[in-house]
PDB file of N, CA and C in Angstrom:
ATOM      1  N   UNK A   1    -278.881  20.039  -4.148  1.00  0.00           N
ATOM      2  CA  UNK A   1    -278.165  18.860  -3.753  1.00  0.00           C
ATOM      3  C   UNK A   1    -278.562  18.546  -2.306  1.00  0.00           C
ATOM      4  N   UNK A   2    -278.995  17.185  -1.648  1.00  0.00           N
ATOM      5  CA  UNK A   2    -279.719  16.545  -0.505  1.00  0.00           C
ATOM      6  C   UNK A   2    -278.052  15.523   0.042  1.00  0.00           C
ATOM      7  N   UNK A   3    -278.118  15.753   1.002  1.00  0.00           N
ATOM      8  CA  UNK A   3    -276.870  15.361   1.611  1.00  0.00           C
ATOM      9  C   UNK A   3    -277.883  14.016   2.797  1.00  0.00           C
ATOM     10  N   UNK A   4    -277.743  13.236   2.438  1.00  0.00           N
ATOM     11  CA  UNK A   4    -279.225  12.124   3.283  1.00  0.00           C
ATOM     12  C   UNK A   4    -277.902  11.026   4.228  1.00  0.00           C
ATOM     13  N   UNK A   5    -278.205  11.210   4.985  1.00  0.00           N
ATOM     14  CA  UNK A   5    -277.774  10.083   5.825  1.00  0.00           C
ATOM     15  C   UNK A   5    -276.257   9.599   6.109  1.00  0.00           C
ATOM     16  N   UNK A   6    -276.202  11.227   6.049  1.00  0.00           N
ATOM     17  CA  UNK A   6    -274.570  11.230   5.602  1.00  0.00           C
ATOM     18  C   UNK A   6    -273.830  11.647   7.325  1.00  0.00           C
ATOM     19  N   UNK A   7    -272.772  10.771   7.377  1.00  0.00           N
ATOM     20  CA  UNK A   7    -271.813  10.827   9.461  1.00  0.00           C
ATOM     21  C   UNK A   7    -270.754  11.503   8.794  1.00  0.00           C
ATOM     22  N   UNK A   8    -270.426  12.818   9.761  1.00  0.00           N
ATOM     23  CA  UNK A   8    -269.174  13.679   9.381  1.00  0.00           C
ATOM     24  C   UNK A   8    -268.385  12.797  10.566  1.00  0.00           C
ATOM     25  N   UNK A   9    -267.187  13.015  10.737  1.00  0.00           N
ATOM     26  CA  UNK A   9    -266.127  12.726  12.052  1.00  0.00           C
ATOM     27  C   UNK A   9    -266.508  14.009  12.727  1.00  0.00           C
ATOM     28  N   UNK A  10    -266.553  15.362  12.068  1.00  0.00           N
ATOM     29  CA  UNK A  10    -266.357  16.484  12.953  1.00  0.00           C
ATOM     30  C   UNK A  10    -266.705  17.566  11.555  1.00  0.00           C
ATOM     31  N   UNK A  11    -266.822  18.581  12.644  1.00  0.00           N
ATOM     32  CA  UNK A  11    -267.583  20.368  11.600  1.00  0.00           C
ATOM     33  C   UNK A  11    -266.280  21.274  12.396  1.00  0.00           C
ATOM     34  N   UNK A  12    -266.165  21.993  11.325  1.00  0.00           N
ATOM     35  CA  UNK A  12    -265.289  22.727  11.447  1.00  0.00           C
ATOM     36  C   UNK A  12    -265.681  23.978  10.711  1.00  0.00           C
ATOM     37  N   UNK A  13    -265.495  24.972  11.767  1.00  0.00           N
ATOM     38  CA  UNK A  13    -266.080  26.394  11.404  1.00  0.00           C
ATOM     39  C   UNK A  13    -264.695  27.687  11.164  1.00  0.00           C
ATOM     40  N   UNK A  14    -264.302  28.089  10.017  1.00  0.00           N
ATOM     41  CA  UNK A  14    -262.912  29.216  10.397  1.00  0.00           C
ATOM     42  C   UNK A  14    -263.316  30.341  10.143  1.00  0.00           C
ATOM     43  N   UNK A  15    -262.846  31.270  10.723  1.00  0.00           N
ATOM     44  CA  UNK A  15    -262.718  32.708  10.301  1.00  0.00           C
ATOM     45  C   UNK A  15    -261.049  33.260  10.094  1.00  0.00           C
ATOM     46  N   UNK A  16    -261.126  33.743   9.036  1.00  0.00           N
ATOM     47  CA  UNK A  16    -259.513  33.655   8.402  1.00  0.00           C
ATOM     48  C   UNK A  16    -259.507  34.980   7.605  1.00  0.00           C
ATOM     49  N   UNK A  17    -258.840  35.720   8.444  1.00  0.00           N
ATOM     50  CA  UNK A  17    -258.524  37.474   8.272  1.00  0.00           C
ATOM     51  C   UNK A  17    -256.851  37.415   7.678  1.00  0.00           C
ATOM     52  N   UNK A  18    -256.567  38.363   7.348  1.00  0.00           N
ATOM     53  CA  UNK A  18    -255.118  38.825   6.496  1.00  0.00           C
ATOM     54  C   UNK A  18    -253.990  38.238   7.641  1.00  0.00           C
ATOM     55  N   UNK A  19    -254.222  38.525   9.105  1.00  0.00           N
ATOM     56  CA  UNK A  19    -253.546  38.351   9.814  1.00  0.00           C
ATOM     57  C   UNK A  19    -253.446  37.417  10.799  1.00  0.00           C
ATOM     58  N   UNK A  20    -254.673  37.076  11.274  1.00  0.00           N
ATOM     59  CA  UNK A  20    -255.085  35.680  12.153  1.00  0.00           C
ATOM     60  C   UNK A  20    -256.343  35.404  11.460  1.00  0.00           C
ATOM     61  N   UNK A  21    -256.071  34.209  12.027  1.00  0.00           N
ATOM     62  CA  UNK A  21    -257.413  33.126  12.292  1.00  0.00           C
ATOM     63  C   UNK A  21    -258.290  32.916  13.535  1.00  0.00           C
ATOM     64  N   UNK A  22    -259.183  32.363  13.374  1.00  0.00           N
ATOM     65  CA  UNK A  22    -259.906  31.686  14.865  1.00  0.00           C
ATOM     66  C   UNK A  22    -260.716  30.812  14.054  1.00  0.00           C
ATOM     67  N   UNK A  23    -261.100  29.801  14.725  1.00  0.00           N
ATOM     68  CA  UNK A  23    -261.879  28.161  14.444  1.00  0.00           C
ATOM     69  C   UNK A  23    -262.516  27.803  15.923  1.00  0.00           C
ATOM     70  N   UNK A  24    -263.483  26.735  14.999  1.00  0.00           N
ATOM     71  CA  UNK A  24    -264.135  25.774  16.185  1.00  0.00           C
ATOM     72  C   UNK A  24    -264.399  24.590  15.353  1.00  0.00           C
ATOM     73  N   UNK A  25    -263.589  23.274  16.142  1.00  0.00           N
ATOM     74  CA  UNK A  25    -264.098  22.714  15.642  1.00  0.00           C
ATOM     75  C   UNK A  25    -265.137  21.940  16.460  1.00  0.00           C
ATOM     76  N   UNK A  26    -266.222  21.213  16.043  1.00  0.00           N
ATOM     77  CA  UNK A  26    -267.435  20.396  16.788  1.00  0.00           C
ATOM     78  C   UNK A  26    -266.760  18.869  16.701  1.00  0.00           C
ATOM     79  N   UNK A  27    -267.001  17.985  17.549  1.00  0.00           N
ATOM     80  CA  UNK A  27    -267.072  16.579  17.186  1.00  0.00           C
ATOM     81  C   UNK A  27    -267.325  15.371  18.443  1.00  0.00           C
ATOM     82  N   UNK A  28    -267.208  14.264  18.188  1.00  0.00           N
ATOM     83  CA  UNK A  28    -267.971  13.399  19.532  1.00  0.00           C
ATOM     84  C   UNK A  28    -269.592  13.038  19.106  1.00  0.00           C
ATOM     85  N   UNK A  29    -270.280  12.516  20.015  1.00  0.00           N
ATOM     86  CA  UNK A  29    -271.633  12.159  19.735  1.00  0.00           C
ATOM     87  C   UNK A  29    -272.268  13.377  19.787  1.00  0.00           C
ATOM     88  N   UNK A  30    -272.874  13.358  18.540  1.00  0.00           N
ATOM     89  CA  UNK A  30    -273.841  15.007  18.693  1.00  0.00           C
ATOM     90  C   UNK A  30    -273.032  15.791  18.647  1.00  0.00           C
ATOM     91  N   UNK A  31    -271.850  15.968  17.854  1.00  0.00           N
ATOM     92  CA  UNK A  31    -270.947  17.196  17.839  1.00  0.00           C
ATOM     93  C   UNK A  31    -271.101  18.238  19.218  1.00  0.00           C
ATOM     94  N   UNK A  32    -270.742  17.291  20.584  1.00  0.00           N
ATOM     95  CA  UNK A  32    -270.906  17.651  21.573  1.00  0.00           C
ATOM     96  C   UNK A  32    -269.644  18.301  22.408  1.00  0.00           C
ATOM     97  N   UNK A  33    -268.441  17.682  21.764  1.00  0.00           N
ATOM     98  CA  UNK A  33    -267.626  18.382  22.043  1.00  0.00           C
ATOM     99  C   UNK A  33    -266.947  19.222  21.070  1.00  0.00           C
ATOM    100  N   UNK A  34    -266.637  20.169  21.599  1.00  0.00           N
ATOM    101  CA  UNK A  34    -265.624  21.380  20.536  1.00  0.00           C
ATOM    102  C   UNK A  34    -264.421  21.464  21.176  1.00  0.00           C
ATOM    103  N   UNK A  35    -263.364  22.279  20.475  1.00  0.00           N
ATOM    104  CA  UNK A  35    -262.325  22.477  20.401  1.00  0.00           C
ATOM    105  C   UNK A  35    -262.006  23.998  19.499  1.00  0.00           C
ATOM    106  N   UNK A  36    -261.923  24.795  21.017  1.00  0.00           N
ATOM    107  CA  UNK A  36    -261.510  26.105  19.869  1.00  0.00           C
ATOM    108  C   UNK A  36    -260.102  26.579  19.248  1.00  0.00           C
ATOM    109  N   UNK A  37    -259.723  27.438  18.605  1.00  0.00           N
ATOM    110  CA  UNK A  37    -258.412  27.298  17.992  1.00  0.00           C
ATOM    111  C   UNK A  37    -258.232  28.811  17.509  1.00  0.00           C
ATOM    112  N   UNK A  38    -257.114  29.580  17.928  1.00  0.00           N
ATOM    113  CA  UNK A  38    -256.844  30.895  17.015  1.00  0.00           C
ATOM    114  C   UNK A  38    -255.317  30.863  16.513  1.00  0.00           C
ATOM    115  N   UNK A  39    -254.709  31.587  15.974  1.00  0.00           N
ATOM    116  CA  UNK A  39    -253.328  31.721  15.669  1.00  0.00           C
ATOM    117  C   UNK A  39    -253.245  32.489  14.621  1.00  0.00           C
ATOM    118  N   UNK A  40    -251.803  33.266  14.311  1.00  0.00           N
ATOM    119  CA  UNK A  40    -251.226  34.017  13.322  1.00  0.00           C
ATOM    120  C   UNK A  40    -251.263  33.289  11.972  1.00  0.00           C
ATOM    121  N   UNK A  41    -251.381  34.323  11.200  1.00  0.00           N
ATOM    122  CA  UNK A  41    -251.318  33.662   9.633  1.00  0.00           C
ATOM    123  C   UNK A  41    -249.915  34.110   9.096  1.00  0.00           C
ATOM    124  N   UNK A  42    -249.205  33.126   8.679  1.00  0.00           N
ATOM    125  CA  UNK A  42    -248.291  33.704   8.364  1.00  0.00           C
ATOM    126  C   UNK A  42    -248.327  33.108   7.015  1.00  0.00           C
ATOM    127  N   UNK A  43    -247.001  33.541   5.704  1.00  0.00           N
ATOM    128  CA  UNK A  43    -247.536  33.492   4.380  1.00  0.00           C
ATOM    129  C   UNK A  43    -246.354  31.997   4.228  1.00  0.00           C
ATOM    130  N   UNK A  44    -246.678  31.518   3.059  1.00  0.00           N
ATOM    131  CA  UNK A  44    -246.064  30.210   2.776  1.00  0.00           C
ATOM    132  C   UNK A  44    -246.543  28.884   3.271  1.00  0.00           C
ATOM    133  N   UNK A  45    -246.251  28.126   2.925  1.00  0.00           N
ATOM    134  CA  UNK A  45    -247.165  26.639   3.734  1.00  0.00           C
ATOM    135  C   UNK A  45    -246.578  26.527   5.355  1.00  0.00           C
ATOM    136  N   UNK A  46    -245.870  27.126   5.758  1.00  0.00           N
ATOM    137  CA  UNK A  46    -245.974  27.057   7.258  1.00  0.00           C
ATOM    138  C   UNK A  46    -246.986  27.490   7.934  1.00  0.00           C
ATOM    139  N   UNK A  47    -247.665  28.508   7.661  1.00  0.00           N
ATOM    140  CA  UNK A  47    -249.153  28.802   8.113  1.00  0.00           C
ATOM    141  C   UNK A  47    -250.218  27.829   7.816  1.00  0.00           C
ATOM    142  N   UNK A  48    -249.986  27.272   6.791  1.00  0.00           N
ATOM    143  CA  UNK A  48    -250.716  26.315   6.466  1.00  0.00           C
ATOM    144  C   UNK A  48    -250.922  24.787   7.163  1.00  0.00           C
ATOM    145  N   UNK A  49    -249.253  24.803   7.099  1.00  0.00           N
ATOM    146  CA  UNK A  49    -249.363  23.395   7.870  1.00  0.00           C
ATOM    147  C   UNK A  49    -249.847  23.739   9.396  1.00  0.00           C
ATOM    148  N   UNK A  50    -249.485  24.417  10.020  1.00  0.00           N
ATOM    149  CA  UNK A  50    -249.978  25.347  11.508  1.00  0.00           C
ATOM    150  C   UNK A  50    -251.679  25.211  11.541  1.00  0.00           C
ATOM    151  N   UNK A  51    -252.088  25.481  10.978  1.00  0.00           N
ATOM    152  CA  UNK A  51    -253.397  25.881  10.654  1.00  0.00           C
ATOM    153  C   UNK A  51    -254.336  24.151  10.692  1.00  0.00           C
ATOM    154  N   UNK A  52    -253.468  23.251   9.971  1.00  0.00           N
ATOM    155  CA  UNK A  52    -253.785  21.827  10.052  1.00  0.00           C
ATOM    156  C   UNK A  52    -253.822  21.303  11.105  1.00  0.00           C
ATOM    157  N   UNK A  53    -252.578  21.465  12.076  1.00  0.00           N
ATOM    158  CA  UNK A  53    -252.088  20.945  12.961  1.00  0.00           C
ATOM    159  C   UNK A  53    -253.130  21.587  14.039  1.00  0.00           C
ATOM    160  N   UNK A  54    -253.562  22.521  14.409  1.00  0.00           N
ATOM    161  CA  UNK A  54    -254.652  22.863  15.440  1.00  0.00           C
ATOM    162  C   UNK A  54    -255.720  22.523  14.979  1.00  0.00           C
ATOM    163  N   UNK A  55    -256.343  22.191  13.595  1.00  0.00           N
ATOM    164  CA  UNK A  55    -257.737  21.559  13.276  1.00  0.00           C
ATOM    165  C   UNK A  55    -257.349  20.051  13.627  1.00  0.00           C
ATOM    166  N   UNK A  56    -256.822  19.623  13.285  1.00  0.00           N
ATOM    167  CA  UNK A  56    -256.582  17.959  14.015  1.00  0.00           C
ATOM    168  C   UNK A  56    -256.779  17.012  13.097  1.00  0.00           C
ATOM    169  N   UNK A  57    -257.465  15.538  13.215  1.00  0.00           N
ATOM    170  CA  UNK A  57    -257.900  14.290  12.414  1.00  0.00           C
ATOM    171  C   UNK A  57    -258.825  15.128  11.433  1.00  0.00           C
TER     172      UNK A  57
END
C-alpha cells in the first residue's frame, strides 16, 4: 500500500507500558515542532480520556 501525496496535521509516536506512558507528538511546517508528553496509566476510560487530552487536536 503507497500512501502518495498524502498532509497529516501531526505524527504521533507512544510508548505505552502496564504503568505509564511517554509520547511525542511532531507537527507545524515540516513536523518542526513537537510536543512531548508522559503520564500514569490508569485502568478504565479515565486513562484514556487523559491520554487524549495530552495528545491534543
Amino acid at each position: 500500500m503507497a500512501y502518495t501525496n498524502q498532509t497529516w496535521p501531526a505524527i504521533i509516536g507512544l510508548d505505552l507500558g502496564k504503568q505509564t506512558y511517554s509520547g511525542c507528538r511532531l507537527y507545524g511546517d515540516g513536523y518542526a515542532s513537537r510536543h512531548n508528553f508522559t503520564g500514569k496509566m490508569t485502568s478504565g476510560d479515565d486513562g484514556y480520556a487523559c491520554l487524549l487530552e495530552k495528545i491534543g487536536d
